[in-house]
Structures are given as C-alpha cells and as structure tokens.
N, C-alpha and C. Protein backbone atom coordinates (compact mmCIF):
# COMPACT_ATOMS: atom_id res chain seq x y z
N UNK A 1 64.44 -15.48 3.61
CA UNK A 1 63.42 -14.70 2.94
C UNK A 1 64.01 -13.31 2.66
N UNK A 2 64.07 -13.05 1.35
CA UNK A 2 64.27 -11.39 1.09
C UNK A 2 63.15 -11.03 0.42
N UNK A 3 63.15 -9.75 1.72
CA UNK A 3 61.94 -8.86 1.59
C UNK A 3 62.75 -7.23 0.81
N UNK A 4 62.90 -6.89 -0.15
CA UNK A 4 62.82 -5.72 -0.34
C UNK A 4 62.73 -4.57 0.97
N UNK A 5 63.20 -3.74 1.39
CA UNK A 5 62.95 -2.41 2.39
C UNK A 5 61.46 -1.74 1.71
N UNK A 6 61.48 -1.59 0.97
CA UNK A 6 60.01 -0.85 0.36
C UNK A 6 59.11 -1.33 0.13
N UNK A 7 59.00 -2.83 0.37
CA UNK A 7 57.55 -4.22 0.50
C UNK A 7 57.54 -3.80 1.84
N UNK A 8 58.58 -4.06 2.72
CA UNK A 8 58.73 -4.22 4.58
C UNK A 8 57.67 -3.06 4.64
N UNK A 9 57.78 -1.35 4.29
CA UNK A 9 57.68 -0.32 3.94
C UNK A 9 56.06 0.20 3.74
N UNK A 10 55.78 -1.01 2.86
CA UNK A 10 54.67 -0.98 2.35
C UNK A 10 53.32 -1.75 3.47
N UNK A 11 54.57 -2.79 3.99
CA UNK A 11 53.39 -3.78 4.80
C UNK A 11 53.45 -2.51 6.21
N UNK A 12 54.61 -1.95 6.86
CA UNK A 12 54.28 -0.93 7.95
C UNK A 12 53.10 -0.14 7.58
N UNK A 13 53.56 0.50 6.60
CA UNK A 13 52.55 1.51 6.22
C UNK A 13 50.73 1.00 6.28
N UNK A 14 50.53 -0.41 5.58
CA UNK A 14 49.25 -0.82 5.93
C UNK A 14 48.54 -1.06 7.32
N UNK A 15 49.86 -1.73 8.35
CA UNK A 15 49.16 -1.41 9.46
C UNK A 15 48.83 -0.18 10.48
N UNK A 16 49.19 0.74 9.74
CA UNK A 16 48.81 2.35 10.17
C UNK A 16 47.64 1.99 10.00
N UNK A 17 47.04 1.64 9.73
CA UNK A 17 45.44 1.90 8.78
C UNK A 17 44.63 0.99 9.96
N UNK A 18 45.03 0.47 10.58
CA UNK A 18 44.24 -0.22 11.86
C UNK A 18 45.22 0.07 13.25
N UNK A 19 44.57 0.66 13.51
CA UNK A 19 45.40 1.53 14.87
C UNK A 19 44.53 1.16 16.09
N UNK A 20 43.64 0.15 16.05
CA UNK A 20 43.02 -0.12 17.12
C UNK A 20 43.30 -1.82 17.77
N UNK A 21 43.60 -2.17 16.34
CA UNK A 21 43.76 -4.14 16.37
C UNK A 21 44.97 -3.82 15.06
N UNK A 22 45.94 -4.31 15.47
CA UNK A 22 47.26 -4.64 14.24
C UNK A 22 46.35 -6.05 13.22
N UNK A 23 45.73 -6.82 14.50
CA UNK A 23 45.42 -7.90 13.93
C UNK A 23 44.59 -7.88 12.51
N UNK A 24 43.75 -6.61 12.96
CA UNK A 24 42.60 -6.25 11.58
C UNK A 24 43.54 -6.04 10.54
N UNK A 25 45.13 -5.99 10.56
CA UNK A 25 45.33 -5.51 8.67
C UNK A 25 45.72 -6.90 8.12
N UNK A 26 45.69 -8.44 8.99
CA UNK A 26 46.22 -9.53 8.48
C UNK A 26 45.70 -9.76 7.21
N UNK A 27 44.34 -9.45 6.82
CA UNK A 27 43.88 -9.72 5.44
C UNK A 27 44.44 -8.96 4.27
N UNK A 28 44.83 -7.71 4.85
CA UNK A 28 45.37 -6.83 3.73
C UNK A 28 46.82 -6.62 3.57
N UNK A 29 47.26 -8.08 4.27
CA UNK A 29 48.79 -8.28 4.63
C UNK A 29 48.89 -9.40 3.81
N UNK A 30 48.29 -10.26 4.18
CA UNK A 30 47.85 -11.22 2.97
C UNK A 30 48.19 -11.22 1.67
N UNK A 31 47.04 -10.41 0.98
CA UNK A 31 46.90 -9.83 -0.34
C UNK A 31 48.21 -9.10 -0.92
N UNK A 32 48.98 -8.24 -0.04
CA UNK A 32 50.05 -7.54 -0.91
C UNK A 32 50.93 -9.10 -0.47
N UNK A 33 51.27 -9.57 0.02
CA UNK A 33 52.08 -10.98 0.17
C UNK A 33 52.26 -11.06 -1.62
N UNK A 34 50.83 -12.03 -1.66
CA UNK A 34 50.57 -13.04 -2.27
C UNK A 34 50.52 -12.06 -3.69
N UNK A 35 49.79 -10.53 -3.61
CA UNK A 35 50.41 -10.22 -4.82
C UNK A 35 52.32 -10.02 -5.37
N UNK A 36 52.95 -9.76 -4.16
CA UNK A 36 54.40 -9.73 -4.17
C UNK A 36 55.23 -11.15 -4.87
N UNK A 37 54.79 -12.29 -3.79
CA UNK A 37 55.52 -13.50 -4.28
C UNK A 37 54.58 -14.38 -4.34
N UNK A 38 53.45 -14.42 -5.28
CA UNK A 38 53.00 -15.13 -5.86
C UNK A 38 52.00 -16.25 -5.04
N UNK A 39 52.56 -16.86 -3.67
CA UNK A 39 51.27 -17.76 -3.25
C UNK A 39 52.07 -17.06 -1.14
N UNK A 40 51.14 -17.71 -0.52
CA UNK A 40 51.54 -17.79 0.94
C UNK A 40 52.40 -18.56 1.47
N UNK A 41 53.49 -18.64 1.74
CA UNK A 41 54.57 -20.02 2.55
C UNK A 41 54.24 -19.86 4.05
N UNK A 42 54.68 -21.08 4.39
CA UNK A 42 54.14 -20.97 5.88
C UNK A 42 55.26 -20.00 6.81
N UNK A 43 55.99 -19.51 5.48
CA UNK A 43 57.13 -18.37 6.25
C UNK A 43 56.43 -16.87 6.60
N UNK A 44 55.87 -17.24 5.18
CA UNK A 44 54.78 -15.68 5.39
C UNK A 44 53.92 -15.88 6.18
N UNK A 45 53.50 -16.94 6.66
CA UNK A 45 52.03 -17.09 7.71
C UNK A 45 53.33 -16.51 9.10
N UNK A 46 54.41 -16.98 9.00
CA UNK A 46 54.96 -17.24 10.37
C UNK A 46 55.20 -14.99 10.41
N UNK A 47 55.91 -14.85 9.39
CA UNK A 47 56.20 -13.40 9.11
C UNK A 47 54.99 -12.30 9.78
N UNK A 48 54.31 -12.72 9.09
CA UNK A 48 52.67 -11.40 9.16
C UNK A 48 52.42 -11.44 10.62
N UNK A 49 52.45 -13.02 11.13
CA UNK A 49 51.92 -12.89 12.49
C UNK A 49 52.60 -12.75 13.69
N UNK A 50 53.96 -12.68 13.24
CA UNK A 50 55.25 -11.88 14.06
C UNK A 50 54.62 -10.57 14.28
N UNK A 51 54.31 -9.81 12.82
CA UNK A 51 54.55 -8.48 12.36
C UNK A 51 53.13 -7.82 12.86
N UNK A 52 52.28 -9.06 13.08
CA UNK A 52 50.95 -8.66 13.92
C UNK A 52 51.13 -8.54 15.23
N UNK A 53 51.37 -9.32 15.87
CA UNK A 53 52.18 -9.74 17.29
C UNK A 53 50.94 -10.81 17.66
N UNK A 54 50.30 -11.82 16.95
CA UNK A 54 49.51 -13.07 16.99
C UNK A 54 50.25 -14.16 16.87
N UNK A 55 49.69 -15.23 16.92
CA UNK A 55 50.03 -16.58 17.08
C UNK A 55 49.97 -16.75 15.55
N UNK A 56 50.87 -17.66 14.56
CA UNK A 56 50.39 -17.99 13.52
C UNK A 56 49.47 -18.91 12.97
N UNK A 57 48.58 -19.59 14.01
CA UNK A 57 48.11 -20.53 13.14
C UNK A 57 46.42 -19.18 13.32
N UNK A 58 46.35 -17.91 13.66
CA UNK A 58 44.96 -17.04 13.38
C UNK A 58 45.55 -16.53 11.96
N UNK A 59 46.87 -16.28 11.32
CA UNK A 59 47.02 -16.41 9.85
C UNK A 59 46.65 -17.02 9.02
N UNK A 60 46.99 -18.36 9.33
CA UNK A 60 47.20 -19.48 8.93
C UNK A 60 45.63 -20.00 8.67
N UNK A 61 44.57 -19.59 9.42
CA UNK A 61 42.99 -19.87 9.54
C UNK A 61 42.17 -18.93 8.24
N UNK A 62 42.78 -18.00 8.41
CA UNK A 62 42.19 -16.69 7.03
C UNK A 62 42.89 -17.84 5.63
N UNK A 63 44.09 -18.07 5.95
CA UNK A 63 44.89 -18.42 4.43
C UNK A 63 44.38 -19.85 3.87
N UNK A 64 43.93 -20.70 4.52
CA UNK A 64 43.14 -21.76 4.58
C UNK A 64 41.72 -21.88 4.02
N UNK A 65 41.12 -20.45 4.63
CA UNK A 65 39.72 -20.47 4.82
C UNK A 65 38.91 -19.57 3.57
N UNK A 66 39.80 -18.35 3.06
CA UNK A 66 39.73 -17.84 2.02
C UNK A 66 40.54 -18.53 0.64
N UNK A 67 39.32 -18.86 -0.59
CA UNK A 67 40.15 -19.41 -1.56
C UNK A 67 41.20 -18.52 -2.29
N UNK A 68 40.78 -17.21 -2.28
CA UNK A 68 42.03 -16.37 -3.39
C UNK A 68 43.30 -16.60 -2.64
N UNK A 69 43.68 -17.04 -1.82
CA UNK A 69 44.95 -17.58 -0.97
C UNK A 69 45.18 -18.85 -1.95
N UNK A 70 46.75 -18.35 -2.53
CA UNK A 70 47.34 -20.01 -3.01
C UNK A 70 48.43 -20.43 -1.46
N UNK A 71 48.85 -21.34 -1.29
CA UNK A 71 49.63 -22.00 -0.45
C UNK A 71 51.03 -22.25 -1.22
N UNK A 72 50.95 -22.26 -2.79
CA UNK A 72 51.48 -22.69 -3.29
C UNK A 72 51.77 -22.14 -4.54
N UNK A 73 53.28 -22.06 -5.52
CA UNK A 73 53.02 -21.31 -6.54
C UNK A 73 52.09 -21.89 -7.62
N UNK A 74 51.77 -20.72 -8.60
CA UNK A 74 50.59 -21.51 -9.39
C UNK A 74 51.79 -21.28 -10.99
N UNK A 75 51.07 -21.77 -11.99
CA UNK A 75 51.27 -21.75 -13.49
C UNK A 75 51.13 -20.25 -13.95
N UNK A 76 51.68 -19.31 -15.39
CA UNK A 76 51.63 -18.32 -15.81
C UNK A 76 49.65 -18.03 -15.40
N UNK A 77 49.07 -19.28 -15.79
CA UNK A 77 47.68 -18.40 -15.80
C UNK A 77 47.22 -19.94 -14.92
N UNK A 78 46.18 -18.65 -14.10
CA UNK A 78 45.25 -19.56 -13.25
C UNK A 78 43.41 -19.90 -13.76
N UNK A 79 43.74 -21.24 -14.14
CA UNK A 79 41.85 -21.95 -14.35
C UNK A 79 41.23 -22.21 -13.70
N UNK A 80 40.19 -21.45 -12.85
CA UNK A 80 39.12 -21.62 -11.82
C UNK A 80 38.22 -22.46 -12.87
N UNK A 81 37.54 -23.67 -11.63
CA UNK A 81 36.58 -23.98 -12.24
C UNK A 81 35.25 -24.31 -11.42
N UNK A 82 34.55 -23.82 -11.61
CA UNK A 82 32.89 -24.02 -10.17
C UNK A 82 32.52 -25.03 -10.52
N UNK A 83 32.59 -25.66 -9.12
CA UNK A 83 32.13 -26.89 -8.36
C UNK A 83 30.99 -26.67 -7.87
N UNK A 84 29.88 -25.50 -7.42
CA UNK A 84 28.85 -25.80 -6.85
C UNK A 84 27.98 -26.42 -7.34
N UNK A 85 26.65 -26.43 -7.08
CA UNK A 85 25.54 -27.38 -7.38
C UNK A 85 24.99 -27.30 -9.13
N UNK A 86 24.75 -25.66 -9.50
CA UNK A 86 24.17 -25.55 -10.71
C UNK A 86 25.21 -25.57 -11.75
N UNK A 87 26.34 -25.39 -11.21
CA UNK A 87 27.80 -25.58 -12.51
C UNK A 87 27.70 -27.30 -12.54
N UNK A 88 28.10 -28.00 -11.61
CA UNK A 88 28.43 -28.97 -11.25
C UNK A 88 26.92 -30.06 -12.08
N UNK A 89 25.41 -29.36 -12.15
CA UNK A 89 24.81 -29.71 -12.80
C UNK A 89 25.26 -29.87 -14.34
N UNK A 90 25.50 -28.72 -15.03
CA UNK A 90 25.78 -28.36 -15.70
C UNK A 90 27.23 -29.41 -16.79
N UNK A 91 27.62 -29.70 -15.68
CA UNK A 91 28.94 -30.63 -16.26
C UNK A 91 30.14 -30.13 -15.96
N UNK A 92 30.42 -29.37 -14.63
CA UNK A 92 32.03 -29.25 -14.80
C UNK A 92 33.16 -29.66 -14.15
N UNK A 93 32.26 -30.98 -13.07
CA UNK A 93 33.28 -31.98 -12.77
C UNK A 93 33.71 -32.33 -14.19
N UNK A 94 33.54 -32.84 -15.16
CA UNK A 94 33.44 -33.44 -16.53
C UNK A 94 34.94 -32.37 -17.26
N UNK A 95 34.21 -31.27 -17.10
CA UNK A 95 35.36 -30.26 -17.94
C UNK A 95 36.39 -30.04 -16.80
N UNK A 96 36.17 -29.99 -15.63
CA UNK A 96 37.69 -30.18 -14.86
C UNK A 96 38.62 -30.96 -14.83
N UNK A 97 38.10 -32.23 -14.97
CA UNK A 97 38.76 -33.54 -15.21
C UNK A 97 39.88 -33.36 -17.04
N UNK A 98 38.89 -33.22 -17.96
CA UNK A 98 39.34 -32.87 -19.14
C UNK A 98 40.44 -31.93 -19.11
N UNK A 99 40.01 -30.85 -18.39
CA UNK A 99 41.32 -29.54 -18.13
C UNK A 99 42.44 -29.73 -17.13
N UNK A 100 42.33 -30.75 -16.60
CA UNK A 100 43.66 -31.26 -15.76
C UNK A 100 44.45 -32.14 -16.96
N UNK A 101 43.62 -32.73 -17.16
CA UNK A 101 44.71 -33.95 -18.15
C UNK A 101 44.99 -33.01 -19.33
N UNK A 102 44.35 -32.00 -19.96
CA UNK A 102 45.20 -31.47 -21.00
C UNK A 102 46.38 -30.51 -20.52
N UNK A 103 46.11 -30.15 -19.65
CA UNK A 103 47.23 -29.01 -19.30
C UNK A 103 48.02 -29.49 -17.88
N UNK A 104 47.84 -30.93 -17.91
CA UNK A 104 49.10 -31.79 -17.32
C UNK A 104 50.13 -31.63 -17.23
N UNK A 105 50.97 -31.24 -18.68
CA UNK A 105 52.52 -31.46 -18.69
C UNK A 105 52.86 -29.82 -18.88
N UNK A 106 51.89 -29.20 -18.61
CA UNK A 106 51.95 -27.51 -18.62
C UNK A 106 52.00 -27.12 -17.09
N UNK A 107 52.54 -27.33 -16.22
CA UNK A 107 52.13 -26.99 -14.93
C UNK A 107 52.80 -25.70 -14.23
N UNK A 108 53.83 -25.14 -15.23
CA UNK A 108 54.60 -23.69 -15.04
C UNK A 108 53.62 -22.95 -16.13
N UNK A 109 52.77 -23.39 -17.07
CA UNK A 109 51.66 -22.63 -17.98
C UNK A 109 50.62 -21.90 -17.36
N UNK A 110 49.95 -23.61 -16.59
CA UNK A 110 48.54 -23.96 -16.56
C UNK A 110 48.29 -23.93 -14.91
N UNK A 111 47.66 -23.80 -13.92
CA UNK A 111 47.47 -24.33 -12.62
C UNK A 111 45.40 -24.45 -12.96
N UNK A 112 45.19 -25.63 -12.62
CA UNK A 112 43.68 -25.88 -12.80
C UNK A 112 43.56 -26.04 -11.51
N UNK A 113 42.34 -25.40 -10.86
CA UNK A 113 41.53 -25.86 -9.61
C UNK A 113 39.96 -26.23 -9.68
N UNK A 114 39.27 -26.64 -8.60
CA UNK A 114 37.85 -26.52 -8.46
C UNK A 114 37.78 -25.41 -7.58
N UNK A 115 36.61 -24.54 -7.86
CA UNK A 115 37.01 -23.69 -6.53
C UNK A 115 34.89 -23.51 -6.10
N UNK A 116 35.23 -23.07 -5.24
CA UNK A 116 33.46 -23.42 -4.50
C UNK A 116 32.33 -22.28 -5.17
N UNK A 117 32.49 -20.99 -5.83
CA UNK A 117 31.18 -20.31 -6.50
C UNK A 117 32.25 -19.13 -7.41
N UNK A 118 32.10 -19.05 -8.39
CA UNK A 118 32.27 -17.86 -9.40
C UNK A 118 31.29 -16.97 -9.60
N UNK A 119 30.28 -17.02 -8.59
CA UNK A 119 29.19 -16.25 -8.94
C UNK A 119 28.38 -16.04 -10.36
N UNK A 120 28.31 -16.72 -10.66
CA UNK A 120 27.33 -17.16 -12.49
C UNK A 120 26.72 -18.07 -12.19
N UNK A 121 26.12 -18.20 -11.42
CA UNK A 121 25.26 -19.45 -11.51
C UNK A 121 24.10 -19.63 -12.30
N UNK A 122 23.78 -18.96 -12.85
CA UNK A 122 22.53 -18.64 -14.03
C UNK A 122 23.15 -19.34 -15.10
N UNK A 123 24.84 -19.65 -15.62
CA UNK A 123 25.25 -19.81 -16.49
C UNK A 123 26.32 -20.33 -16.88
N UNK A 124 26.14 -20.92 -15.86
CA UNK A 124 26.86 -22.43 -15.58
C UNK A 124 27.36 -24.00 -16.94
N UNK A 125 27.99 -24.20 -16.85
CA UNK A 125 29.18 -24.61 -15.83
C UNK A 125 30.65 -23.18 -16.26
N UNK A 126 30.62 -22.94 -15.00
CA UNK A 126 31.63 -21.40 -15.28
C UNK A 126 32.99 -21.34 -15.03
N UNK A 127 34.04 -20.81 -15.95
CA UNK A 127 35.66 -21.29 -15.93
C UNK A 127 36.10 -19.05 -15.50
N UNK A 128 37.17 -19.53 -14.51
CA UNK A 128 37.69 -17.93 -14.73
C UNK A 128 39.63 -18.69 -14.77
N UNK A 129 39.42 -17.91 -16.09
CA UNK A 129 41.07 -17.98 -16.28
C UNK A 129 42.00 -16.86 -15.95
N UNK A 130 42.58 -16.62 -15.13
CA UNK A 130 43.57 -15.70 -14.59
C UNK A 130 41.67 -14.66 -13.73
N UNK A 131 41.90 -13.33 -14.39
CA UNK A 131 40.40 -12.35 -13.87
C UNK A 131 39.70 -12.33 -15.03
N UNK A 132 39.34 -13.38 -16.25
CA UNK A 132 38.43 -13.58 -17.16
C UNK A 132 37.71 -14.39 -17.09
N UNK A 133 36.36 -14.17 -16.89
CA UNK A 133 35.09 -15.28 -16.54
C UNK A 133 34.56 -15.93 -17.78
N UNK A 134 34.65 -17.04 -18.15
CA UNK A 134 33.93 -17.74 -19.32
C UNK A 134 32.38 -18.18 -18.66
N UNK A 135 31.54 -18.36 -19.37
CA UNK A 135 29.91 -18.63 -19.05
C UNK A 135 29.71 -19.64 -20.22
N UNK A 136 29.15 -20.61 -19.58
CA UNK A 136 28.35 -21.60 -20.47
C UNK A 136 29.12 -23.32 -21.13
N UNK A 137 30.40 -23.12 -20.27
CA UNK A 137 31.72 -23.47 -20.91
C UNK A 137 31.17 -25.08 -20.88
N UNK A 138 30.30 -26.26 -21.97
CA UNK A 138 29.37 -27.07 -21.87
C UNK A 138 30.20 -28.30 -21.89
N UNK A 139 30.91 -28.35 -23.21
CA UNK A 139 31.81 -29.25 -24.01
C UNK A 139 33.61 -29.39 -23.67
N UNK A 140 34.08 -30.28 -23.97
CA UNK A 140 35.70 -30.10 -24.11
C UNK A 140 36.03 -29.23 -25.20
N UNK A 141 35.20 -29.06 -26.46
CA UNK A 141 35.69 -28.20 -27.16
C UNK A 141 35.82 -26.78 -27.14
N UNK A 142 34.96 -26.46 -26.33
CA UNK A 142 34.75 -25.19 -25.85
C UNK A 142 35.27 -24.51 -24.57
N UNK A 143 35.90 -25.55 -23.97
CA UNK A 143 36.72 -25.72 -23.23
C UNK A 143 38.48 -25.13 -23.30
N UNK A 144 38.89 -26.12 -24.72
CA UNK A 144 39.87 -25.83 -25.18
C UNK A 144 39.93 -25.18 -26.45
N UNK A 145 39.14 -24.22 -26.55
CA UNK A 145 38.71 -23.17 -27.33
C UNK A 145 39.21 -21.84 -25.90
N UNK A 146 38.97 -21.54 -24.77
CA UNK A 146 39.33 -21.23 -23.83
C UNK A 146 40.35 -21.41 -23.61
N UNK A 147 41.19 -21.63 -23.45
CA UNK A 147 42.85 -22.26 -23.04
C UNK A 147 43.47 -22.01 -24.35
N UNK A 148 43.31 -22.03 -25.52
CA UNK A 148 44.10 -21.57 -26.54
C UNK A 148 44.14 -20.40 -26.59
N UNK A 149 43.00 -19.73 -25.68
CA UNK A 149 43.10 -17.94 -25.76
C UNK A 149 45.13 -17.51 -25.20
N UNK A 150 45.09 -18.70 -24.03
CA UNK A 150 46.53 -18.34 -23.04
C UNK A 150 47.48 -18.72 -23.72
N UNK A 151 47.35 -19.51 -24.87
CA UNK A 151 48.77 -20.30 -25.59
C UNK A 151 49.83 -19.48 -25.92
C-alpha cells in the first residue's frame, strides 16, 4: 500500500480532533480513505484500525453497515437506485434490472446498485447518479434518457 506522507498527514491530523476515543475519528477515517482511493480494501479496514489501536473487524462493522462505503472499486459514475417500499412501488426493481443489463459491458463507465432510501419518497421510483438525484424516473426510457446525461 502507498500512502502518500501528506494523506498519512492528513489522517494524523484528523485524529487530533478526538482526543478522548482515537476510536471516534474511524468514520472520518473512512471517508478521506474512500475519498483518496476510491472504495475500502480490507487493507484499509486492517490500516485505520492499527492507526486506531482497535481490532479490525469494529472497522470493518461501520464499512459494512454504512452504504456510502464501497468495498470495492466502482465505474466513472455511480447509479443509486431505491429499493424501499414507495420507490419499489413505483417500479424500480423493474428500472434496476433494465439499468444493469444496459450498462453491463460498461462496468469501468457504469457501477449500478440498489441501495435502501434516497430520501424522495414522495417521488419515487428515485435514481442518484454520481451526487445528482433524478425523481419520478417511471419508464426505461426515461431511464436511459438519464444515463445519456454521463455518455
């Protein structure tokens, strides 16, 4: 693993900021990670919780348990798609299914997930591509009316 001196730098510096529990900055150890190299490896679970002085699998429980955690690298742009009850009314098992098989052979493009609430539930079935929220997203056409925005 190469870490840059001024990431290393950056992660010291955050645990200044909890001077009572090291353990409290694991979330915000996390986040610059995963904004740095892209998803969590179980190197970084093993890393943070060195750098905490914890066991790794109380890393490993946040990175699991919170969805903005990838495990894994994703595609140029990321397609959230809500699975809860009033999307899921709405039809977007239907348009998830559709948005996997089109952006199949795109998988350094495209990364599609289900993910559990986008908070729109008034306006449902709801897609967030990369930090852009689509509302209402009904049809495949409108669907991939969305995804040609990233082409």
């Amino acid at each position: 693993m190469n870490l840059t001196p001024e990431f290393e730098k950056k992660l010291d510096e955050t645990i200044t900021h909890y001077p009572v529990s090291k353990r409290s900055a694991a979330l915000p150890l996390l986040h610059l990670w995963q904004e740095e190299h892209g998803f969590i490896s179980d190197e970084a679970v093993e890393f943070i919780a060195t750098k905490l002085e914890v066991q790794p699998i109380h890393i490993l429980e946040l990175v699991t348990f919170y969805p903005m955690f990838r495990r894994a690298p994703i595609g140029k742009h990321h397609v959230k798609v809500c699975r809860t009850l009033s999307c899921a009314l709405g039809g977007s098992h239907a348009i998830h299914e559709f948005l996997k098989k089109l952006t199949a052979a795109d998988g350094d493009k495209f990364t599609v997930e289900f993910v559990e609430c986008l908070a729109n539930c008034g306006s449902g079935p709801t897609l967030m591509v990369n930090d852009d929220l689509y509302s209402n997203v009904n049809t495949e056409e409108q669907a991939q009316a969305v995804l040609n925005k990233y082409s």
